[in-house]
PDB file of N, CA and C in Angstrom:
ATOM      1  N   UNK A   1       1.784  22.854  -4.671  1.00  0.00           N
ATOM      2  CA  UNK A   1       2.356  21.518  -4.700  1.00  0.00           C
ATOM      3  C   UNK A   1       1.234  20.505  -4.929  1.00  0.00           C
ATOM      4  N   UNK A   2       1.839  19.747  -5.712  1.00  0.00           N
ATOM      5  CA  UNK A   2       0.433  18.662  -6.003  1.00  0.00           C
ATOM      6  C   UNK A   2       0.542  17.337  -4.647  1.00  0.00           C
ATOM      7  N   UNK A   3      -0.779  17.023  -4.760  1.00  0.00           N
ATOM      8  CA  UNK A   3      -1.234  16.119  -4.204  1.00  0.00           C
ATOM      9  C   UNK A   3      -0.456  14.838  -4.304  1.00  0.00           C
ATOM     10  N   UNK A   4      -0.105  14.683  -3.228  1.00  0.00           N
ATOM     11  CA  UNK A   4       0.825  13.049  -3.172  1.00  0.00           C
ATOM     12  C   UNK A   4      -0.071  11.689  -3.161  1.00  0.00           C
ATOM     13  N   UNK A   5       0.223  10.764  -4.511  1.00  0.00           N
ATOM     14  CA  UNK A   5      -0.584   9.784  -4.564  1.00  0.00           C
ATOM     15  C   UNK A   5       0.233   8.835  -4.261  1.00  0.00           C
ATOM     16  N   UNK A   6      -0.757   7.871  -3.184  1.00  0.00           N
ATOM     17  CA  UNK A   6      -1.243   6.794  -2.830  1.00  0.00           C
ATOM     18  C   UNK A   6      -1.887   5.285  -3.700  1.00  0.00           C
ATOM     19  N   UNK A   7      -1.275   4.222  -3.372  1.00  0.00           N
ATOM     20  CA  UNK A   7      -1.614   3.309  -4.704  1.00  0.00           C
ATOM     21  C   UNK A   7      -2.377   2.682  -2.906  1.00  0.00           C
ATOM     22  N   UNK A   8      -3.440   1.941  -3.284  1.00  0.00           N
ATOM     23  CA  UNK A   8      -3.984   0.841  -2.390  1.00  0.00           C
ATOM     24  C   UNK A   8      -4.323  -0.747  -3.184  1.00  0.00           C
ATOM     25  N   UNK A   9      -3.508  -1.158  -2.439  1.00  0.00           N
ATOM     26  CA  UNK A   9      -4.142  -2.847  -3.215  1.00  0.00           C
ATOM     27  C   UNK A   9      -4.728  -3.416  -2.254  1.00  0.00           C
ATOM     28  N   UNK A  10      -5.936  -3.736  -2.422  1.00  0.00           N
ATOM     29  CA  UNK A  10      -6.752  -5.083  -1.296  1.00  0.00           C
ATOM     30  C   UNK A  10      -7.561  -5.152  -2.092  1.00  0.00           C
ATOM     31  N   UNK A  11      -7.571  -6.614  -2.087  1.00  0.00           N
ATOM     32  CA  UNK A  11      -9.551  -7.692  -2.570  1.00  0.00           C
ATOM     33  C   UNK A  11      -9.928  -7.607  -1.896  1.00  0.00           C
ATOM     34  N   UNK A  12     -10.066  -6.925  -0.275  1.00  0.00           N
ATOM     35  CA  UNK A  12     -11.756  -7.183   0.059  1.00  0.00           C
ATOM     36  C   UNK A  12     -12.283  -5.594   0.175  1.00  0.00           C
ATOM     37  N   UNK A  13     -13.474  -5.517  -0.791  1.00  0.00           N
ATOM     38  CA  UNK A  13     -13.925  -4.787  -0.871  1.00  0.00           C
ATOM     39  C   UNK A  13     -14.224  -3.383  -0.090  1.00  0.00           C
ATOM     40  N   UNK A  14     -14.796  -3.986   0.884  1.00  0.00           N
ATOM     41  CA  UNK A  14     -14.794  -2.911   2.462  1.00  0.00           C
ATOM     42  C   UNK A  14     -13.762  -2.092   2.660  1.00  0.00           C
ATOM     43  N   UNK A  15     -13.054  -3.739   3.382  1.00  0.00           N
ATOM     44  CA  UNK A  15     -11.564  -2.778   3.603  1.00  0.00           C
ATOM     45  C   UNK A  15     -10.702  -1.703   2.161  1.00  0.00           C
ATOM     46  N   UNK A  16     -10.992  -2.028   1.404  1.00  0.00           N
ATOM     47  CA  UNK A  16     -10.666  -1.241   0.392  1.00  0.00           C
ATOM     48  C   UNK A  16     -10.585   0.393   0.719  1.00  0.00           C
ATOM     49  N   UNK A  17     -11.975  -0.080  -0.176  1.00  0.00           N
ATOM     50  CA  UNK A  17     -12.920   1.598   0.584  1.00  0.00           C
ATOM     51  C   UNK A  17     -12.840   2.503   1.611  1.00  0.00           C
ATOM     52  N   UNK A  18     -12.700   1.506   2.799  1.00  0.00           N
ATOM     53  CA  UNK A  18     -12.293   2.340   4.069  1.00  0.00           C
ATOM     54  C   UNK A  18     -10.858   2.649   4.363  1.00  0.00           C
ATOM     55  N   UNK A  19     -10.022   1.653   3.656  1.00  0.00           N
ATOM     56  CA  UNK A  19      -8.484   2.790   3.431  1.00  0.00           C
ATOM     57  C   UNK A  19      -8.242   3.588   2.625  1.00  0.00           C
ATOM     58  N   UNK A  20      -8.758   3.181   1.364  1.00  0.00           N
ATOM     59  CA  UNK A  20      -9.288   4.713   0.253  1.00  0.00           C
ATOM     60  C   UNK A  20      -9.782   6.150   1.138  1.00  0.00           C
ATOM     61  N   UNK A  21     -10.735   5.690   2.198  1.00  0.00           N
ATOM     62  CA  UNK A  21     -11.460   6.569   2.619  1.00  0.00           C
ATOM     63  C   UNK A  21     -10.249   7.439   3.973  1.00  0.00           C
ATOM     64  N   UNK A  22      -9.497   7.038   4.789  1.00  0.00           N
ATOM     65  CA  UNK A  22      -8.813   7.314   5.376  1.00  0.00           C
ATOM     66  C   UNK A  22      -7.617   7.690   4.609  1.00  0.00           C
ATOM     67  N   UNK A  23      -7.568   7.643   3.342  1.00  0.00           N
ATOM     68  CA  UNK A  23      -6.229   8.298   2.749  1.00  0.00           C
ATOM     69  C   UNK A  23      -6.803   9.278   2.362  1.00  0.00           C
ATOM     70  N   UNK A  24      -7.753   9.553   1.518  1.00  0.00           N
ATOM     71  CA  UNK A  24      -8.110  10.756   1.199  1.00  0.00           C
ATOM     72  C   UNK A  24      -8.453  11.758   2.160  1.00  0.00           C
ATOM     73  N   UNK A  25      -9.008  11.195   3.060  1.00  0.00           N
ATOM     74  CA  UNK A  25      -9.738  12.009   4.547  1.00  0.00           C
ATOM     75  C   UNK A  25      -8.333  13.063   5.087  1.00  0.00           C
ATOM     76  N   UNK A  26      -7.017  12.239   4.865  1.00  0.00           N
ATOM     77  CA  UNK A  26      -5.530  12.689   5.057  1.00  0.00           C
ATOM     78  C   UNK A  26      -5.120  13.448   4.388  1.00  0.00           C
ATOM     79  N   UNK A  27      -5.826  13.529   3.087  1.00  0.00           N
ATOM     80  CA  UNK A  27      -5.178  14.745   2.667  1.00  0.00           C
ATOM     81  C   UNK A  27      -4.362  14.200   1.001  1.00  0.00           C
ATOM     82  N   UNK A  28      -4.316  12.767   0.844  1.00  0.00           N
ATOM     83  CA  UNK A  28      -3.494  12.203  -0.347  1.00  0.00           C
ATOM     84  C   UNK A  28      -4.781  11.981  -1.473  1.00  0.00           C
ATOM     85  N   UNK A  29      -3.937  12.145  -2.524  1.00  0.00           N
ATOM     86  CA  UNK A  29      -5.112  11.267  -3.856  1.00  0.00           C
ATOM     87  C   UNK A  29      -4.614   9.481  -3.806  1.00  0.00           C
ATOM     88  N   UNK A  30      -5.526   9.043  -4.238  1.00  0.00           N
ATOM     89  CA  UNK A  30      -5.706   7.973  -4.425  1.00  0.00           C
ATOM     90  C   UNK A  30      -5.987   7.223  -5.451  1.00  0.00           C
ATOM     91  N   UNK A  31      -4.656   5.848  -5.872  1.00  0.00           N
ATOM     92  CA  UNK A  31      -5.235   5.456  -6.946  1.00  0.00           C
ATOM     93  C   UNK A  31      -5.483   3.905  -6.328  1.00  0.00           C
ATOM     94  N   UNK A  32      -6.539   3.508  -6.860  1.00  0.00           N
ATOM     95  CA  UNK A  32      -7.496   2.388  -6.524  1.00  0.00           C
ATOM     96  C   UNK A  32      -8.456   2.317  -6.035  1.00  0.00           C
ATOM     97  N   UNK A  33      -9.148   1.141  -4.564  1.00  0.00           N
ATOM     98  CA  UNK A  33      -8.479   0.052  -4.099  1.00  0.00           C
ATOM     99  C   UNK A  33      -8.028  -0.514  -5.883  1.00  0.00           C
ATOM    100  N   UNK A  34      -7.080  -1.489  -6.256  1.00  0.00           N
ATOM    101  CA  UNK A  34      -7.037  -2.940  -7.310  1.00  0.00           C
ATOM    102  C   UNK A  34      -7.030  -4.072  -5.999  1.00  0.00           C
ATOM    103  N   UNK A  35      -8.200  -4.721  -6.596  1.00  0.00           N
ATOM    104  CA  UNK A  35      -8.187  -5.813  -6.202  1.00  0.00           C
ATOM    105  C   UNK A  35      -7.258  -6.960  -6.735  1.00  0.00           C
ATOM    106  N   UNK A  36      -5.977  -6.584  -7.483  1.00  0.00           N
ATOM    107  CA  UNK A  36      -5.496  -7.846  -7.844  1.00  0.00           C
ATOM    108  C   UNK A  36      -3.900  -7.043  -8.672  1.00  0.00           C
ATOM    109  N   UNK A  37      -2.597  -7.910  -7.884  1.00  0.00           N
ATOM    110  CA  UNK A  37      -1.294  -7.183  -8.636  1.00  0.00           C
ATOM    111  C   UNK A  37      -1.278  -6.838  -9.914  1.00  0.00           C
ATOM    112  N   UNK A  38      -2.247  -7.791 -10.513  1.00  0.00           N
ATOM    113  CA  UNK A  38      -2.009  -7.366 -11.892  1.00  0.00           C
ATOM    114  C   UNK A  38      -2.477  -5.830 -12.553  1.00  0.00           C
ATOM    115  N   UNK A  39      -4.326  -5.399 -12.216  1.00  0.00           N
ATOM    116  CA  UNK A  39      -4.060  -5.015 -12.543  1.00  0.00           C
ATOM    117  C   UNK A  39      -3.842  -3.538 -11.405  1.00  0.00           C
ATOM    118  N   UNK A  40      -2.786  -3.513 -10.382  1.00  0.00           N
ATOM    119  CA  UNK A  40      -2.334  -2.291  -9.675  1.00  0.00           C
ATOM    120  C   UNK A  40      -0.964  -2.202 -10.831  1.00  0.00           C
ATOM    121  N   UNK A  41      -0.216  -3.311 -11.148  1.00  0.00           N
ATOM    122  CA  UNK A  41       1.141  -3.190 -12.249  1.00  0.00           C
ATOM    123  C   UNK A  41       0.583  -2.297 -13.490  1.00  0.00           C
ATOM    124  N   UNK A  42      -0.582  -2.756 -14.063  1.00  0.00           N
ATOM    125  CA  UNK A  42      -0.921  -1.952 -14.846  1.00  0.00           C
ATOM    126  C   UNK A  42      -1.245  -0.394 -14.592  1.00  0.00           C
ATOM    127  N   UNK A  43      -1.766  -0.017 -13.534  1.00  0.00           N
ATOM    128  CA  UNK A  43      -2.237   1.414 -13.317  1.00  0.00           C
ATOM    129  C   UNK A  43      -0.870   1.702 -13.589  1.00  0.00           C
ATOM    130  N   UNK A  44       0.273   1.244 -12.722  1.00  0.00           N
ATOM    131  CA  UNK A  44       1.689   1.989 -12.892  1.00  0.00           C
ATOM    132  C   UNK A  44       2.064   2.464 -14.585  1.00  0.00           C
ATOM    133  N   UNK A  45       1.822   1.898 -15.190  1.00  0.00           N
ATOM    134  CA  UNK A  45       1.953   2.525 -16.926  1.00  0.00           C
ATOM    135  C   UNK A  45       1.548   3.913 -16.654  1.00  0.00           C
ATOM    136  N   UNK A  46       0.528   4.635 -15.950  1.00  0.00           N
ATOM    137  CA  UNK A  46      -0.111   5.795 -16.100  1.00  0.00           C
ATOM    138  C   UNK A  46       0.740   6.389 -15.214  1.00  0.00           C
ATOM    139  N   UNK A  47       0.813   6.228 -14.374  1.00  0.00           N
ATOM    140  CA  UNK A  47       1.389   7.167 -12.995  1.00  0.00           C
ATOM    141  C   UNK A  47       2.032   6.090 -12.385  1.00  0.00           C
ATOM    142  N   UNK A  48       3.127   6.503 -11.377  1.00  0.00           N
ATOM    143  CA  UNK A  48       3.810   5.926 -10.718  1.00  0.00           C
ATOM    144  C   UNK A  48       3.571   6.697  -9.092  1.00  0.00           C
ATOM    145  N   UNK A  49       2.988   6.379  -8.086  1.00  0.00           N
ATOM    146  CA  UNK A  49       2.693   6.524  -7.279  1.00  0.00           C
ATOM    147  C   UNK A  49       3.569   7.243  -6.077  1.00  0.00           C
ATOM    148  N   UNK A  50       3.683   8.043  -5.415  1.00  0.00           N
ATOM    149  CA  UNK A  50       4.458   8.518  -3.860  1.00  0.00           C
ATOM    150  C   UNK A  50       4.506   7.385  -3.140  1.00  0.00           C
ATOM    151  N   UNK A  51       3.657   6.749  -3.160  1.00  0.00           N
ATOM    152  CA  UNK A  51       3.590   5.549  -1.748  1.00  0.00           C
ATOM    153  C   UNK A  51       2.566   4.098  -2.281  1.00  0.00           C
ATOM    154  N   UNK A  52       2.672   2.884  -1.444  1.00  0.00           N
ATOM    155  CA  UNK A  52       1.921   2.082  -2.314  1.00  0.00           C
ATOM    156  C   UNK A  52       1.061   1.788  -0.571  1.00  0.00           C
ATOM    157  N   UNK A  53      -0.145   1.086  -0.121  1.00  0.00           N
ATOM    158  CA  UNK A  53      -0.179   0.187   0.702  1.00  0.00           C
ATOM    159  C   UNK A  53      -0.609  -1.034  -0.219  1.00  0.00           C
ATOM    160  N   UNK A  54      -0.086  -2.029   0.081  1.00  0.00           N
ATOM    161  CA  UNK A  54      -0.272  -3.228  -0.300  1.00  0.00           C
ATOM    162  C   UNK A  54      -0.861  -4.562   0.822  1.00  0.00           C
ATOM    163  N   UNK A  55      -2.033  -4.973   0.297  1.00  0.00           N
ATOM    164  CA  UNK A  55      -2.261  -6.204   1.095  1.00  0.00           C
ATOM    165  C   UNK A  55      -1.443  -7.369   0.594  1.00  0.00           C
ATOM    166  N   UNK A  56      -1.138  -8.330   1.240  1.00  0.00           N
ATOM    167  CA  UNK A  56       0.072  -9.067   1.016  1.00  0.00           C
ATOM    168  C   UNK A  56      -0.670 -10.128   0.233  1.00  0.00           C
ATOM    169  N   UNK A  57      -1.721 -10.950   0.225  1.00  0.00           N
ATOM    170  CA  UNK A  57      -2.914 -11.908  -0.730  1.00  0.00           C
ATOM    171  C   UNK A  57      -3.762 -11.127  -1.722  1.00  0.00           C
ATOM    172  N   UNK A  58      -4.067 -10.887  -2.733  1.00  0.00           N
ATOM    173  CA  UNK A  58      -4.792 -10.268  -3.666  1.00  0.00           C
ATOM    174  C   UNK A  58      -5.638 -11.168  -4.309  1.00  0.00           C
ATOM    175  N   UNK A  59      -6.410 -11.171  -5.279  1.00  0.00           N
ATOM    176  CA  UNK A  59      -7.159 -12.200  -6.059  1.00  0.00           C
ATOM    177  C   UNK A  59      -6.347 -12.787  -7.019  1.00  0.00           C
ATOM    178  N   UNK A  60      -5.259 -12.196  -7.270  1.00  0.00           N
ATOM    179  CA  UNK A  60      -4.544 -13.138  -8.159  1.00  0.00           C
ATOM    180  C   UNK A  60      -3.199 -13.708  -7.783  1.00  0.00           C
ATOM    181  N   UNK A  61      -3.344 -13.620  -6.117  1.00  0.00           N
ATOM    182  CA  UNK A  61      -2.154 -14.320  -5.578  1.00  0.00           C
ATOM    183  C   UNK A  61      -0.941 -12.976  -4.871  1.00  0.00           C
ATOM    184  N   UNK A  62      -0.294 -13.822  -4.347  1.00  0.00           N
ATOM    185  CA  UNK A  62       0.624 -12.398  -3.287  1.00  0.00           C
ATOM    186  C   UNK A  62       1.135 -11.721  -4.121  1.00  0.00           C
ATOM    187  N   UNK A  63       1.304 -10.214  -3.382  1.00  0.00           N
ATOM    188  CA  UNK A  63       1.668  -9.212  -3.950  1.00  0.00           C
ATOM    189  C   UNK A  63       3.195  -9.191  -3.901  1.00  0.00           C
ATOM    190  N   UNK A  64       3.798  -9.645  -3.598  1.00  0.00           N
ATOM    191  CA  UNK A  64       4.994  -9.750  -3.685  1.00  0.00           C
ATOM    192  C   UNK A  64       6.011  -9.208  -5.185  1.00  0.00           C
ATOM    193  N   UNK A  65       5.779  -9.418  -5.986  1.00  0.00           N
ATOM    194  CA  UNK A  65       6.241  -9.126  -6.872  1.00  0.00           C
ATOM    195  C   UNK A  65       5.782  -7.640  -7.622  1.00  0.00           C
ATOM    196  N   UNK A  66       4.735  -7.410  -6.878  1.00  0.00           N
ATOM    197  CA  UNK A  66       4.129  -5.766  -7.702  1.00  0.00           C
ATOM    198  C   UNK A  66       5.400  -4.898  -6.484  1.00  0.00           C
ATOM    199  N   UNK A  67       5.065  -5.059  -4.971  1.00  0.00           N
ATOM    200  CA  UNK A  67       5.877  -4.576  -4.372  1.00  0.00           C
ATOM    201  C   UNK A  67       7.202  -4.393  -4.684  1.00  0.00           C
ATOM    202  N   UNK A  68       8.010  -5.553  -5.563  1.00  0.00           N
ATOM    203  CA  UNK A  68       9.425  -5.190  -5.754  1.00  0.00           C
ATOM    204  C   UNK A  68       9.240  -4.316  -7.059  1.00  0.00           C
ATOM    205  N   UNK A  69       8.767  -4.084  -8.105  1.00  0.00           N
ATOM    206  CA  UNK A  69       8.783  -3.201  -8.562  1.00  0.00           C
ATOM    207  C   UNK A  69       8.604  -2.273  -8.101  1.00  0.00           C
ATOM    208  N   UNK A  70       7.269  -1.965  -7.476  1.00  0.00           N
ATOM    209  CA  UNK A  70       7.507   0.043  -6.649  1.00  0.00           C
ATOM    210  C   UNK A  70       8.841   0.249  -5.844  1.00  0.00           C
ATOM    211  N   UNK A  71       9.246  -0.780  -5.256  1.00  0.00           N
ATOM    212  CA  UNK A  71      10.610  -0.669  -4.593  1.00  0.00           C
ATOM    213  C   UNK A  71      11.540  -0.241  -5.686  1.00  0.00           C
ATOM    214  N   UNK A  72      11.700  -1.057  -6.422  1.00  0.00           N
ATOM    215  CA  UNK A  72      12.977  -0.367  -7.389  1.00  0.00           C
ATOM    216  C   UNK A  72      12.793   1.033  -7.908  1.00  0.00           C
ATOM    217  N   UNK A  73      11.511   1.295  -8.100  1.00  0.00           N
ATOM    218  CA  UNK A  73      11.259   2.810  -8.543  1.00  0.00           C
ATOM    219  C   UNK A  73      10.985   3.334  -7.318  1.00  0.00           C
ATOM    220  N   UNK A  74      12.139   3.144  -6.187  1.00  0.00           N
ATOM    221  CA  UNK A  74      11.968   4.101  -4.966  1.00  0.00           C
ATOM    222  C   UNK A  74      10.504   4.741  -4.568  1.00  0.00           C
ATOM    223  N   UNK A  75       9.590   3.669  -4.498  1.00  0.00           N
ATOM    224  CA  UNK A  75       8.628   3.930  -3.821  1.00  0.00           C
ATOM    225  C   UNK A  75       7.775   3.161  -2.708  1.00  0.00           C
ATOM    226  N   UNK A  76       7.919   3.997  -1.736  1.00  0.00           N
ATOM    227  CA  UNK A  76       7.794   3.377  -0.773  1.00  0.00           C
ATOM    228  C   UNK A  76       6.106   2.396  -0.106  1.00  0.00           C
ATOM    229  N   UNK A  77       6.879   1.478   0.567  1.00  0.00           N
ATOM    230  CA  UNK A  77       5.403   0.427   0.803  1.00  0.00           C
ATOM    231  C   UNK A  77       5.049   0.194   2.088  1.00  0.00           C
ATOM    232  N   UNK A  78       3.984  -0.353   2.498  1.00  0.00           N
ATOM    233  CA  UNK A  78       3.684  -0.294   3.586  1.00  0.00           C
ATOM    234  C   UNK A  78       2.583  -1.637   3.116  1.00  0.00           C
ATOM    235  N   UNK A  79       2.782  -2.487   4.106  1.00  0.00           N
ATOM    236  CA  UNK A  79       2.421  -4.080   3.839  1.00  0.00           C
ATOM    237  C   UNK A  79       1.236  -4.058   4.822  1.00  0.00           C
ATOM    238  N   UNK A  80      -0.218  -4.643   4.254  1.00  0.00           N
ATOM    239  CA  UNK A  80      -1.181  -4.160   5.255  1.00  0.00           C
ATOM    240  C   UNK A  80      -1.673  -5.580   4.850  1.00  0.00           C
ATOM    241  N   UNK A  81      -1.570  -6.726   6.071  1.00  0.00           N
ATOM    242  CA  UNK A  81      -2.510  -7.635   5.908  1.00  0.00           C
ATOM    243  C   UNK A  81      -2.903  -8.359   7.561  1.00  0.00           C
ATOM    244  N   UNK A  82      -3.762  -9.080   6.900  1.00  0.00           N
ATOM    245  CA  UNK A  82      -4.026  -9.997   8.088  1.00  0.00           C
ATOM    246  C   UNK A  82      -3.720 -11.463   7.824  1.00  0.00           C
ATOM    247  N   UNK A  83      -3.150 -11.833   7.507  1.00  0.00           N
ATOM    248  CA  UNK A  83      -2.693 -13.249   7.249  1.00  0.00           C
ATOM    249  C   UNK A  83      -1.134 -13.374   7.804  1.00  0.00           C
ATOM    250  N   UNK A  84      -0.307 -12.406   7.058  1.00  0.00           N
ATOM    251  CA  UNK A  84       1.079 -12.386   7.480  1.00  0.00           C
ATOM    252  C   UNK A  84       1.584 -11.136   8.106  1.00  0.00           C
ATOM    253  N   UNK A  85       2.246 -12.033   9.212  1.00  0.00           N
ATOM    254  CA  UNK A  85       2.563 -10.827  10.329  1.00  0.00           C
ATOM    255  C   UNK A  85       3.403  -9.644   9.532  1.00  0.00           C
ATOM    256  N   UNK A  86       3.694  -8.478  10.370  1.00  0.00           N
ATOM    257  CA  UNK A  86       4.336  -7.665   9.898  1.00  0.00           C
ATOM    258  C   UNK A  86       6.212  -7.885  10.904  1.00  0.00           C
ATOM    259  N   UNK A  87       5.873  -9.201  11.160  1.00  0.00           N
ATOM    260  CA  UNK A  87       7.834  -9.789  11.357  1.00  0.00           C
ATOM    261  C   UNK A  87       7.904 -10.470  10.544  1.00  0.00           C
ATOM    262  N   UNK A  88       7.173 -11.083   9.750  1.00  0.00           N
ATOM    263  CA  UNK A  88       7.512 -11.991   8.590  1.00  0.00           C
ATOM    264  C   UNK A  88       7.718 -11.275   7.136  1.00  0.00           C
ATOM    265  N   UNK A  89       6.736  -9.839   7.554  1.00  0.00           N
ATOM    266  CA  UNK A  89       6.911  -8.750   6.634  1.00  0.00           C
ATOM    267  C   UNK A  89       8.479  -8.676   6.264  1.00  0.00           C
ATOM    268  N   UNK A  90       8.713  -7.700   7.266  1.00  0.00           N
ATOM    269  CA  UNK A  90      10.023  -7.212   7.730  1.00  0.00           C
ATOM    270  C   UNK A  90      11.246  -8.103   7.757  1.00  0.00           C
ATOM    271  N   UNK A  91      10.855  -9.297   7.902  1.00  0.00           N
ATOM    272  CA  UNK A  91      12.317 -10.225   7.349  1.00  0.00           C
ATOM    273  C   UNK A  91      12.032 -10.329   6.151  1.00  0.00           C
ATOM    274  N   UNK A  92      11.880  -9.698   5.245  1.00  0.00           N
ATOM    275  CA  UNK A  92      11.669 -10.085   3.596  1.00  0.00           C
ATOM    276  C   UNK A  92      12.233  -8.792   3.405  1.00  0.00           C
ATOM    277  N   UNK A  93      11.475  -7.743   3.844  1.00  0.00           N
ATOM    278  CA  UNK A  93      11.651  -6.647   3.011  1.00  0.00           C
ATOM    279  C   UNK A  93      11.976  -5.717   4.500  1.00  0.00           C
ATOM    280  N   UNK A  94      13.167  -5.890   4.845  1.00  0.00           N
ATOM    281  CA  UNK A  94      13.297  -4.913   5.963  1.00  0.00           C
ATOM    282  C   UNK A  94      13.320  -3.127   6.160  1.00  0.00           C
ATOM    283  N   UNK A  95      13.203  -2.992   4.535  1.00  0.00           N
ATOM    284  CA  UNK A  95      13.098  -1.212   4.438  1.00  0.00           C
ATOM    285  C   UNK A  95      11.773  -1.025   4.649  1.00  0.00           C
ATOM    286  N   UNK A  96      10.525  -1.907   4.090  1.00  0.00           N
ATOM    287  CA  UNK A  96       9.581  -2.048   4.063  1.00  0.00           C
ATOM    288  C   UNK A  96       8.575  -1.632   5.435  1.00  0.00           C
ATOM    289  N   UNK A  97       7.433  -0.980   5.735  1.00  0.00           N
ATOM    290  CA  UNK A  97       6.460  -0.918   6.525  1.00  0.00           C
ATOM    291  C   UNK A  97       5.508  -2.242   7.066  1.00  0.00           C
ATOM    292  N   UNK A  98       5.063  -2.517   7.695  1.00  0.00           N
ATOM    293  CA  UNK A  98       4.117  -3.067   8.105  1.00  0.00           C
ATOM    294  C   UNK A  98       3.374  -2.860   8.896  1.00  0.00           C
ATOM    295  N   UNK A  99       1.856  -3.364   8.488  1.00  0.00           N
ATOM    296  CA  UNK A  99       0.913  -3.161   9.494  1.00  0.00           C
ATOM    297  C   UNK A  99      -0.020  -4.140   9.405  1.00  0.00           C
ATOM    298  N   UNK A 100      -0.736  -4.850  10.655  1.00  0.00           N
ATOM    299  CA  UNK A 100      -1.438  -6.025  10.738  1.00  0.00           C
ATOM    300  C   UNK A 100      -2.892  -5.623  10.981  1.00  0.00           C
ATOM    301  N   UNK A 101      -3.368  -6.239  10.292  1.00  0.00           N
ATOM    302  CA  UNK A 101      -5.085  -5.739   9.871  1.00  0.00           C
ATOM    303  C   UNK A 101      -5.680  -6.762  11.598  1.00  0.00           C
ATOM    304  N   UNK A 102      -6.369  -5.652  12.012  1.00  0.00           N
ATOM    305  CA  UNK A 102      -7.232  -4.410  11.587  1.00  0.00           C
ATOM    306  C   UNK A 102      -5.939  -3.538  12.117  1.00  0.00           C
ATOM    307  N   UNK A 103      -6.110  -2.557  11.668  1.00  0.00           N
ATOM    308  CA  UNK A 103      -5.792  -1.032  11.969  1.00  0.00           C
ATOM    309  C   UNK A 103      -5.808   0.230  12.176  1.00  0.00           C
ATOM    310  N   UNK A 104      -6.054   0.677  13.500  1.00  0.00           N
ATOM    311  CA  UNK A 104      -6.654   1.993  13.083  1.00  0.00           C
ATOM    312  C   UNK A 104      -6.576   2.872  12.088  1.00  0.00           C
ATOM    313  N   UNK A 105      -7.271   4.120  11.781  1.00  0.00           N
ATOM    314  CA  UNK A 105      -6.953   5.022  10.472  1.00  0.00           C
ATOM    315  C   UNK A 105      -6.409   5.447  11.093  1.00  0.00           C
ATOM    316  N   UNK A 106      -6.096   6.086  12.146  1.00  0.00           N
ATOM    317  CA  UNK A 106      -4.485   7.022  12.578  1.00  0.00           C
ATOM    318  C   UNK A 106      -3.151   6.010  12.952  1.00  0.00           C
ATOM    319  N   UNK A 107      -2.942   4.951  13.072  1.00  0.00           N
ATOM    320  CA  UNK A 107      -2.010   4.481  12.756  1.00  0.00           C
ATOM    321  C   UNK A 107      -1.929   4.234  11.047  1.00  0.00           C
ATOM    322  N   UNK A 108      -2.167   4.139  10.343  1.00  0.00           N
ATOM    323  CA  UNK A 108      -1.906   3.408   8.931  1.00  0.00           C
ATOM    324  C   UNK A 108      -1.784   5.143   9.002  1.00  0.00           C
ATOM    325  N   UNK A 109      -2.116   6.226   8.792  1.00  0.00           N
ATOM    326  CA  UNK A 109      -1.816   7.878   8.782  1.00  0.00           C
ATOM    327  C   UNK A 109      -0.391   8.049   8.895  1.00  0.00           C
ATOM    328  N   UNK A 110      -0.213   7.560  10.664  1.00  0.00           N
ATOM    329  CA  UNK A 110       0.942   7.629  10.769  1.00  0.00           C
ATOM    330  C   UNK A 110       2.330   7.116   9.717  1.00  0.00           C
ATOM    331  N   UNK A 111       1.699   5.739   9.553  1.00  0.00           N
ATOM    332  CA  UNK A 111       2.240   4.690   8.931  1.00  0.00           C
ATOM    333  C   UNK A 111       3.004   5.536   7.776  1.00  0.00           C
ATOM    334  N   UNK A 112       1.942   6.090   7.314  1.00  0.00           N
ATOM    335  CA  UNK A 112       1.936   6.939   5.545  1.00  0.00           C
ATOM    336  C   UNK A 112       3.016   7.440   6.040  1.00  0.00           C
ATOM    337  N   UNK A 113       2.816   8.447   7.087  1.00  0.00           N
ATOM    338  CA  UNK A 113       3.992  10.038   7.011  1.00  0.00           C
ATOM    339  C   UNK A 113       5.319   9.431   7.052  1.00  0.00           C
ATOM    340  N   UNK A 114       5.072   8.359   8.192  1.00  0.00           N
ATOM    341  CA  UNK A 114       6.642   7.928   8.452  1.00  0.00           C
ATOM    342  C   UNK A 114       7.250   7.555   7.084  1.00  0.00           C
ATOM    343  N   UNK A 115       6.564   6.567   6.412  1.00  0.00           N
ATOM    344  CA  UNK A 115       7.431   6.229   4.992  1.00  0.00           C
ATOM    345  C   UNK A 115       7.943   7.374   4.244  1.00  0.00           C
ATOM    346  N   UNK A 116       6.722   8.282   4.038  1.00  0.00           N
ATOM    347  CA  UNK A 116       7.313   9.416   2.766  1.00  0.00           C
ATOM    348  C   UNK A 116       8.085   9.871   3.133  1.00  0.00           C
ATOM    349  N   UNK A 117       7.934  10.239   4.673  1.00  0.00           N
ATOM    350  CA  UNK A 117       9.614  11.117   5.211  1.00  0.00           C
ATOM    351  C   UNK A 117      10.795  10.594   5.050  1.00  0.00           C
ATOM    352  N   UNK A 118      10.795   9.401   5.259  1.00  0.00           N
ATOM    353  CA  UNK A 118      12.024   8.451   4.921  1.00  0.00           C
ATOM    354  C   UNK A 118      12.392   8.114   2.999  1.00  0.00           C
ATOM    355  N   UNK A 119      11.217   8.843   2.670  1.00  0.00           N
ATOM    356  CA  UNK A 119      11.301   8.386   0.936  1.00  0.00           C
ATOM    357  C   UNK A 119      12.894   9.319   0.641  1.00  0.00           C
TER     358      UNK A 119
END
């Protein structure tokens, strides 16, 4: 069975890396960090992802709109920021995940399994 990929969007660099680094550490491939919706919309031309985490601010403004696309192609998200809570998440997008930065790597783990199981 192949490897279940993971999309990560965040601009800040670090944090990037270190959820890159805790997804792979889990066991998923990984496409990114993109620092910016645009171009994570574009990777989707190539592959369409198992799961997305998305930071909710990017460099080219909220992700909001990359998210409703992976949604319509039934793929599931998980909203990772520190600016907007994950109740403000969840009244938008109530199928949707959330998690409020910082976060441990075994919760955002968890985070993962719970979504795909529910995919």
């Amino acid at each position: 069975m192949a490897q279940q990929c993971v999309l990560v969007a965040e601009d800040e660099l670090i944090i990037g890396v270190d959820l890159c680094d805790t997804v792979e550490e889990a066991g998923y491939e990984v496409a990114g960090p993109y620092d910016s919706a645009s171009s994570a919309i574009d990777a989707l031309e190539h592959r369409t992802p198992d799961l997305a985490i998305l930071d909710v601010r990017l460099e080219d403004g909220e992700v909001f709109p990359l998210a409703e696309k992976l949604m319509a192609a039934n793929v599931p998200v998980i909203f990772h920021s520190g600016e907007v809570s994950p109740t403000e998440v969840s009244d938008r997008y109530p199928n949707a995940h959330a998690l409020a930065k910082p976060c441990p790597p075994n919760q955002i783990i968890a985070t993962m399994r719970e979504a795909l199981a529910e995919a």
